[in-house]
C-alpha atoms as a PDB file:
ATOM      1  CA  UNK A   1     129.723 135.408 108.378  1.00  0.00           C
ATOM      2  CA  UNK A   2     129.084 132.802 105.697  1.00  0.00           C
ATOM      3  CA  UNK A   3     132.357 131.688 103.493  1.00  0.00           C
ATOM      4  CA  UNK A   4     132.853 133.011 100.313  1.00  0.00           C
ATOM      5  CA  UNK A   5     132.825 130.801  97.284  1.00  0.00           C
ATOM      6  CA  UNK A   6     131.161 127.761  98.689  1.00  0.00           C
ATOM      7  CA  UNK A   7     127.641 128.340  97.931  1.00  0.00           C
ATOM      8  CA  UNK A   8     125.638 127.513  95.091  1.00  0.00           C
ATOM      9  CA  UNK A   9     124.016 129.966  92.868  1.00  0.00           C
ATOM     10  CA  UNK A  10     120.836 130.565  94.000  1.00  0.00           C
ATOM     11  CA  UNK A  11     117.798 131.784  91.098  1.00  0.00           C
ATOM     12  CA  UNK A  12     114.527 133.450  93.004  1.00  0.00           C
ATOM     13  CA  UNK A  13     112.379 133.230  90.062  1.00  0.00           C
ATOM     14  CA  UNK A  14     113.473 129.319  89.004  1.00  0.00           C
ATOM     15  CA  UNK A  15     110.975 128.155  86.672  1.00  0.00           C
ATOM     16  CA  UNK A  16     109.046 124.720  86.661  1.00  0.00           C
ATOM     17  CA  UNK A  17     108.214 123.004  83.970  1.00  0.00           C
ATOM     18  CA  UNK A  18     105.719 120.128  83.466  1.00  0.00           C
ATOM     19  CA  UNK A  19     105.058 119.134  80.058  1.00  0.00           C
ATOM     20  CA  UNK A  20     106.841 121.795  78.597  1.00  0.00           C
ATOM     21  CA  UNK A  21     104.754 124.228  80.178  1.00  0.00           C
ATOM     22  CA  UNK A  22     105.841 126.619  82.853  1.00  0.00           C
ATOM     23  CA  UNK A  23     103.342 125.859  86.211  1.00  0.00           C
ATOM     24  CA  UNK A  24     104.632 128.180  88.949  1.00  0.00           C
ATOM     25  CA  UNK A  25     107.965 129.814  90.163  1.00  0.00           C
ATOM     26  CA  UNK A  26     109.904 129.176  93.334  1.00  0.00           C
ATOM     27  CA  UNK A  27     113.689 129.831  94.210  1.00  0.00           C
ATOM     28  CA  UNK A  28     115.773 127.285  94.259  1.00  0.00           C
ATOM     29  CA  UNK A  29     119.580 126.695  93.151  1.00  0.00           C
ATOM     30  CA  UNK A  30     119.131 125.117  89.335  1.00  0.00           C
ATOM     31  CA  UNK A  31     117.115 127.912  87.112  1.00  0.00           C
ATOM     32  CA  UNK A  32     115.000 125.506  85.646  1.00  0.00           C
ATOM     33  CA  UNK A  33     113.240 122.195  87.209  1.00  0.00           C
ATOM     34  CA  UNK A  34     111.411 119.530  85.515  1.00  0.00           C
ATOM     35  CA  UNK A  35     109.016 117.683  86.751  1.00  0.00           C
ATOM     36  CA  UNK A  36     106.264 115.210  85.368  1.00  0.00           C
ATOM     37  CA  UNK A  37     103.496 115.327  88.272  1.00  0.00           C
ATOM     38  CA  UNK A  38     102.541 118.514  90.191  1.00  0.00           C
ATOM     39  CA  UNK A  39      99.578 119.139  92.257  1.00  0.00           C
ATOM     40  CA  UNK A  40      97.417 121.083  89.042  1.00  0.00           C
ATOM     41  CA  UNK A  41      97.360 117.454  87.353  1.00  0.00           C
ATOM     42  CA  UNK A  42      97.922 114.523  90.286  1.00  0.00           C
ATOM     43  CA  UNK A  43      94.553 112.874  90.382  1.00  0.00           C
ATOM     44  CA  UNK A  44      94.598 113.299  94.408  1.00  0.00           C
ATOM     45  CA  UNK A  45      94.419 117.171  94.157  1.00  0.00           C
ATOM     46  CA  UNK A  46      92.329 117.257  90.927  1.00  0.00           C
ATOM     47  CA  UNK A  47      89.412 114.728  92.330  1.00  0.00           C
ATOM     48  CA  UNK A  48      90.048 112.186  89.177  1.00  0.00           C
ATOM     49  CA  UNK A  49      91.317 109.799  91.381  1.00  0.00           C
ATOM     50  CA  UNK A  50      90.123 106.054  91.254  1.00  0.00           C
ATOM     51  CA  UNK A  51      90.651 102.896  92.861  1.00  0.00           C
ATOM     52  CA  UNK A  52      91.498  99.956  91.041  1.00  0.00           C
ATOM     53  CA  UNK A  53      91.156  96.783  92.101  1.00  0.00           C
ATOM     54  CA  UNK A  54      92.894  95.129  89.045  1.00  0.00           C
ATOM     55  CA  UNK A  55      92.741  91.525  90.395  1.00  0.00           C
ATOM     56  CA  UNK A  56      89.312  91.185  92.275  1.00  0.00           C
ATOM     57  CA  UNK A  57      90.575  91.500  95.952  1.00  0.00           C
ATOM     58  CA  UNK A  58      88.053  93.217  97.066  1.00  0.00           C
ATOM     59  CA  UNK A  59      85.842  91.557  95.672  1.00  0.00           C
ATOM     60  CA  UNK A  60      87.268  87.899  96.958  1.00  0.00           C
ATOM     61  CA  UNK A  61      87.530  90.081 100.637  1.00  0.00           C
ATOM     62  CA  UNK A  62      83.789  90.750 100.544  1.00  0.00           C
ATOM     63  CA  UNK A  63      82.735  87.150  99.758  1.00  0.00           C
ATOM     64  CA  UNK A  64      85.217  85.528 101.979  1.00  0.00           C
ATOM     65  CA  UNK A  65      84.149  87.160 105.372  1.00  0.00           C
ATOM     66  CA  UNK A  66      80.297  88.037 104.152  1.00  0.00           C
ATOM     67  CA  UNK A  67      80.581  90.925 103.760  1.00  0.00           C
ATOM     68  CA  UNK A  68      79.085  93.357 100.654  1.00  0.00           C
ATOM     69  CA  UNK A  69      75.034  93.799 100.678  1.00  0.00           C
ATOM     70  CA  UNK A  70      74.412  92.996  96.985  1.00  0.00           C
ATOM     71  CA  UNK A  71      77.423  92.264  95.355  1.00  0.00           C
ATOM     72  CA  UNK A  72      76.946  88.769  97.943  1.00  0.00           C
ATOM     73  CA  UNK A  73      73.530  88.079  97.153  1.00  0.00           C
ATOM     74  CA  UNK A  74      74.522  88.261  93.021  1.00  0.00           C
ATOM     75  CA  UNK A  75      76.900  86.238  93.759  1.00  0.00           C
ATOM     76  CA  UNK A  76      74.149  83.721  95.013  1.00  0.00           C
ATOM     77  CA  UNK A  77      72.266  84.214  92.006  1.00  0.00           C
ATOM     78  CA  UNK A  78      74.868  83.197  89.417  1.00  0.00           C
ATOM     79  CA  UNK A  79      75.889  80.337  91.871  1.00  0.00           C
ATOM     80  CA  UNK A  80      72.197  79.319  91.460  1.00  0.00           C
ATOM     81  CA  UNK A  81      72.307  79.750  87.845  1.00  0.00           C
ATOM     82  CA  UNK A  82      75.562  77.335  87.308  1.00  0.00           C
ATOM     83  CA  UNK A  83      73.372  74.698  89.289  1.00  0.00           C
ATOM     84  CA  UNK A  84      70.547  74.758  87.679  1.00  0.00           C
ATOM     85  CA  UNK A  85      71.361  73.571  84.070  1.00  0.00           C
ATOM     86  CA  UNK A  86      73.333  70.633  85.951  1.00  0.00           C
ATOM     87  CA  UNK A  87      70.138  69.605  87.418  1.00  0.00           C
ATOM     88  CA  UNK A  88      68.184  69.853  84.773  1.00  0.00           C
ATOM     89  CA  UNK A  89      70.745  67.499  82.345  1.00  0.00           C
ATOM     90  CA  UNK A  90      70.372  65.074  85.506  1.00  0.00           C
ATOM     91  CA  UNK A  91      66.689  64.855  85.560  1.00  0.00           C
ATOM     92  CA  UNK A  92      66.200  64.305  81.437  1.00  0.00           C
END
C-alpha cells in the first residue's frame, strides 16, 4: 500500500504549451508544461531540415581525398582561370 502524503499531485489532462499555443495533453505532475520545440515544428519530423556546412568542410573533405564528381573538376577550372591572367602578364 503506497504512503499517504508523499506523492505529488498528479493532473491527467496537463496541458503543453509551445508558443503560447496548447499542442497536445499528457498526464504528468505540474498542470501546465512549456516547451519551445515539439515534434509538430522540429525540422527532423517536419522534413525542413538542412545541413549546413557553415565553414566549407565538406567541401575542403571532397578536394582533399578526390573525392566530389563536379564540384572537383570546377575547382580545376577556377584554378585554371587564376593561372591564366599570370601567364598572360608574363608573356606581354
Amino acid at each position: 500500500m503506497p504512503k499517504a502524503d508523499i506523492h505529488p499531485t498528479w493532473y491527467p489532462d496537463a496541458k503543453v504549451i509551445c508558443n503560447g499555443e496548447v499542442v497536445m495533453t499528457t498526464g504528468s505532475t505540474s498542470p501546465e508544461i512549456h516547451v519551445d520545440v515539439w515534434s509538430g515544428n522540429h525540422p527532423f519530423y517536419t522534413g525542413t531540415q538542412k545541413i549546413l556546412d557553415t565553414e566549407g568542410r565538406v567541401d575542403r573533405f571532397m578536394r582533399k581525398y578526390g573525392m566530389g564528381g563536379a564540384d572537383s573538376a570546377s575547382g580545376a577550372k577556377t584554378a585554371a582561370k587564376a593561372d591564366a591572367p599570370a601567364e598572360a602578364e608574363a608573356s606581354a
